[in-house]
C-alpha atoms as a PDB file:
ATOM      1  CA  UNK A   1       0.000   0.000   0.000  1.00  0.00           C
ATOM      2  CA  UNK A   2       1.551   3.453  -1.093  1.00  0.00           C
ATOM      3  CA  UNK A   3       0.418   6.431  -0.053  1.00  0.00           C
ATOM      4  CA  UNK A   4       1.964   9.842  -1.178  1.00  0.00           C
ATOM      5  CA  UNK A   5       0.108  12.778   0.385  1.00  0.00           C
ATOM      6  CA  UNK A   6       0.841  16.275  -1.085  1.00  0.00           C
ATOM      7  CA  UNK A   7       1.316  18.979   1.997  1.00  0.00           C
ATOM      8  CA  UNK A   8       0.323  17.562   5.380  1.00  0.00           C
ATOM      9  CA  UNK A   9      -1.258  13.546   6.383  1.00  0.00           C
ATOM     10  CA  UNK A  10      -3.476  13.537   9.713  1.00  0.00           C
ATOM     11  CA  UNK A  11      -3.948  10.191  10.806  1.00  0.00           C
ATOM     12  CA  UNK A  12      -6.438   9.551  13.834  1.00  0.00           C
ATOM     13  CA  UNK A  13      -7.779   6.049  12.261  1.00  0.00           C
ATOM     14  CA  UNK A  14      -5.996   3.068  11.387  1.00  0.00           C
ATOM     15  CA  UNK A  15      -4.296   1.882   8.651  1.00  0.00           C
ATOM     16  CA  UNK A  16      -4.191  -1.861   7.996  1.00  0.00           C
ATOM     17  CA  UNK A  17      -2.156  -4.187   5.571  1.00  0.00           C
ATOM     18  CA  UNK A  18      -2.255  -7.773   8.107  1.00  0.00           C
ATOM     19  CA  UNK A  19      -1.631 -11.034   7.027  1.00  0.00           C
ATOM     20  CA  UNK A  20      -4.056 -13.851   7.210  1.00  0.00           C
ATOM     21  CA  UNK A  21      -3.832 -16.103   9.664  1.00  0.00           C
ATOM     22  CA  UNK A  22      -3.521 -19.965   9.280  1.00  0.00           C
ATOM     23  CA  UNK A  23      -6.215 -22.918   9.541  1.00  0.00           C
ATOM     24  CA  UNK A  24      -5.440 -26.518   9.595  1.00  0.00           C
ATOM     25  CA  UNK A  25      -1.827 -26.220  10.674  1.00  0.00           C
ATOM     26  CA  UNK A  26      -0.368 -24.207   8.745  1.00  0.00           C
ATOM     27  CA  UNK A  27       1.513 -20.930   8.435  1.00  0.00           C
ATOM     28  CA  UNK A  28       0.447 -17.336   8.875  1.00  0.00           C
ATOM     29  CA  UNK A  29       0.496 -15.417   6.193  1.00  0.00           C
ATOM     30  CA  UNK A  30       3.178 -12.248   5.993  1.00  0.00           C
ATOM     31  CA  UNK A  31       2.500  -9.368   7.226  1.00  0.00           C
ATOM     32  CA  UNK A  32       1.775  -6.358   4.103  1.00  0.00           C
ATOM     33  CA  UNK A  33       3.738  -3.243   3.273  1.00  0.00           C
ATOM     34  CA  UNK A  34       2.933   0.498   4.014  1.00  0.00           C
ATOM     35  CA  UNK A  35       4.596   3.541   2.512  1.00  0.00           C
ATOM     36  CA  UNK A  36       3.714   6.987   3.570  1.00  0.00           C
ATOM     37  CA  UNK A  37       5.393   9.803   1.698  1.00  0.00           C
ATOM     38  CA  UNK A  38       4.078  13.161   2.896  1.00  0.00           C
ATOM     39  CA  UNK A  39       5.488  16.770   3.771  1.00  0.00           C
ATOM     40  CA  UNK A  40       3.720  16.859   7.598  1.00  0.00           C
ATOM     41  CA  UNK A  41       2.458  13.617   9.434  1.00  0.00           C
ATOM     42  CA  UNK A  42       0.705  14.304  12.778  1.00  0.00           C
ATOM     43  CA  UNK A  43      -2.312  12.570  14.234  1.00  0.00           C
ATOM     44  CA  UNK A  44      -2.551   9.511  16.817  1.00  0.00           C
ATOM     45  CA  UNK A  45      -4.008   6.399  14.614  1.00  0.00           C
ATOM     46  CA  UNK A  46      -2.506   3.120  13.925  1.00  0.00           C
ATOM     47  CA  UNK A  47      -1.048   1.405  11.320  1.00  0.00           C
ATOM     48  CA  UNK A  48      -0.391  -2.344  11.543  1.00  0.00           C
ATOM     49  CA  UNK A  49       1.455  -4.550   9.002  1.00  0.00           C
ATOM     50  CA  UNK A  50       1.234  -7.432  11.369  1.00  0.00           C
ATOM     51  CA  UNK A  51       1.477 -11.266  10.060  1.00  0.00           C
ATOM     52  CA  UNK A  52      -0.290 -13.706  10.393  1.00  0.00           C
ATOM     53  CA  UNK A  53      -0.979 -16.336  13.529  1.00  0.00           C
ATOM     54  CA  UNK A  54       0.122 -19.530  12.806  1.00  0.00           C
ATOM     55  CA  UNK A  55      -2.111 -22.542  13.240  1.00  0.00           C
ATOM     56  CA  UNK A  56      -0.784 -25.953  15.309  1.00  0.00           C
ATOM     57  CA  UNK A  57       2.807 -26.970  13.803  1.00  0.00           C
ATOM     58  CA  UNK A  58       2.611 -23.792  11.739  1.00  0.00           C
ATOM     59  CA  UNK A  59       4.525 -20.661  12.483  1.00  0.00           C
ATOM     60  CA  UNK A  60       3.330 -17.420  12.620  1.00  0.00           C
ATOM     61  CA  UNK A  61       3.719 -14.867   9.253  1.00  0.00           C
ATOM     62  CA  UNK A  62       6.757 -12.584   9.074  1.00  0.00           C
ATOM     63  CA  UNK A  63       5.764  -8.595  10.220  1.00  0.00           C
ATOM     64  CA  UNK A  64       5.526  -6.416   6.826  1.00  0.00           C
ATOM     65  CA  UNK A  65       7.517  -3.341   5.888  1.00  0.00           C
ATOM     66  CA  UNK A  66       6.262   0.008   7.429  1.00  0.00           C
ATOM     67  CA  UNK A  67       7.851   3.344   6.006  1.00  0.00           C
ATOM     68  CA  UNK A  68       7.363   7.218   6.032  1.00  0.00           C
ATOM     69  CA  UNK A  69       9.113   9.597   4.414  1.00  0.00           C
ATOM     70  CA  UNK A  70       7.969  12.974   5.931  1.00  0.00           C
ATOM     71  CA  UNK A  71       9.982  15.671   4.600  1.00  0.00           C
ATOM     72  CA  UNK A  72       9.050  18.402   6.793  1.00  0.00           C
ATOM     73  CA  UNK A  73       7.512  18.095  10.242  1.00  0.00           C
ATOM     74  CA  UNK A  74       6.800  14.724  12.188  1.00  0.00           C
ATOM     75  CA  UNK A  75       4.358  15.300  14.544  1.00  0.00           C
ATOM     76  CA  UNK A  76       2.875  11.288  14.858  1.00  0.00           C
ATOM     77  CA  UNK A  77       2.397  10.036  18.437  1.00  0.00           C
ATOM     78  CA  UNK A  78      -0.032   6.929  17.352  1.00  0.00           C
ATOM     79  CA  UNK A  79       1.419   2.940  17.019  1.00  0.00           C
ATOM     80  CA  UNK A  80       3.248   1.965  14.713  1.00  0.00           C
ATOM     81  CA  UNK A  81       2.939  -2.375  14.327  1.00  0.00           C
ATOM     82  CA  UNK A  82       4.492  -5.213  12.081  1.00  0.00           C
ATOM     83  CA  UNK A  83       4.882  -7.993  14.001  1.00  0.00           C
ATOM     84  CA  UNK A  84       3.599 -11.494  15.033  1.00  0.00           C
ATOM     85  CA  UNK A  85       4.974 -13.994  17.511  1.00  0.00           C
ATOM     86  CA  UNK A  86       7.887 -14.570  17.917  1.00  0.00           C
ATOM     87  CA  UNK A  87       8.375 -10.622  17.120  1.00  0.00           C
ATOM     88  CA  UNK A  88      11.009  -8.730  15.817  1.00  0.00           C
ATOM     89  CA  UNK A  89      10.531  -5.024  15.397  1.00  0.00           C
ATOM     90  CA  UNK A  90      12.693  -2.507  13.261  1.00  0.00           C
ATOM     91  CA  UNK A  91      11.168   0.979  13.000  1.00  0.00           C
ATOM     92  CA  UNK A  92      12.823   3.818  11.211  1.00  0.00           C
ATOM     93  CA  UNK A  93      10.622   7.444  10.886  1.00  0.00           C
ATOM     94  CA  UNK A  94      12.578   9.873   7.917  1.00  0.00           C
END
């Protein structure tokens, strides 16, 4: 999911690009991908690029890819997810 917003992105909602998650013992699926390109992001929403659960012998899906590229003013305070058990988080705001 790509998003490029012209001047300013206020985010109070939530944003969602989740994996599936398993049935009959299989794996989750992975988690989506989220690009934000704006000049101002503010607001307190979510965004979640979270995989999937994984189902008896089957592991959960890998977290997606969440970026933004704000090349201004960062004024975000919301949460930021793209994980799944066992987790592994790597968040970078530009």
């Amino acid at each position: 999911m790509q998003l490029n917003i012209g001047n300013s992105f206020h985010l109070d909602g939530v944003i969602e690009n989740r994996g599936t998650d398993a049935t009959n013992s299989g794996g989750g699926g992975s988690g989506g991908s989220v690009l934000i390109q704006t000049v101002m992001f503010s607001g307190h929403g979510k965004i979640h690029a979270d995989g999937g659960r994984g189902h008896g012998s089957g592991g959960a899906g890998a977290g997606g890819r969440v970026a933004v590229h704000v090349s201004w003013l960062r004024e975000y305070a919301g949460e930021i997810t793209f994980v799944r058990f066992p987790c592994f988080r790597r968040l970078i705001l530009e």
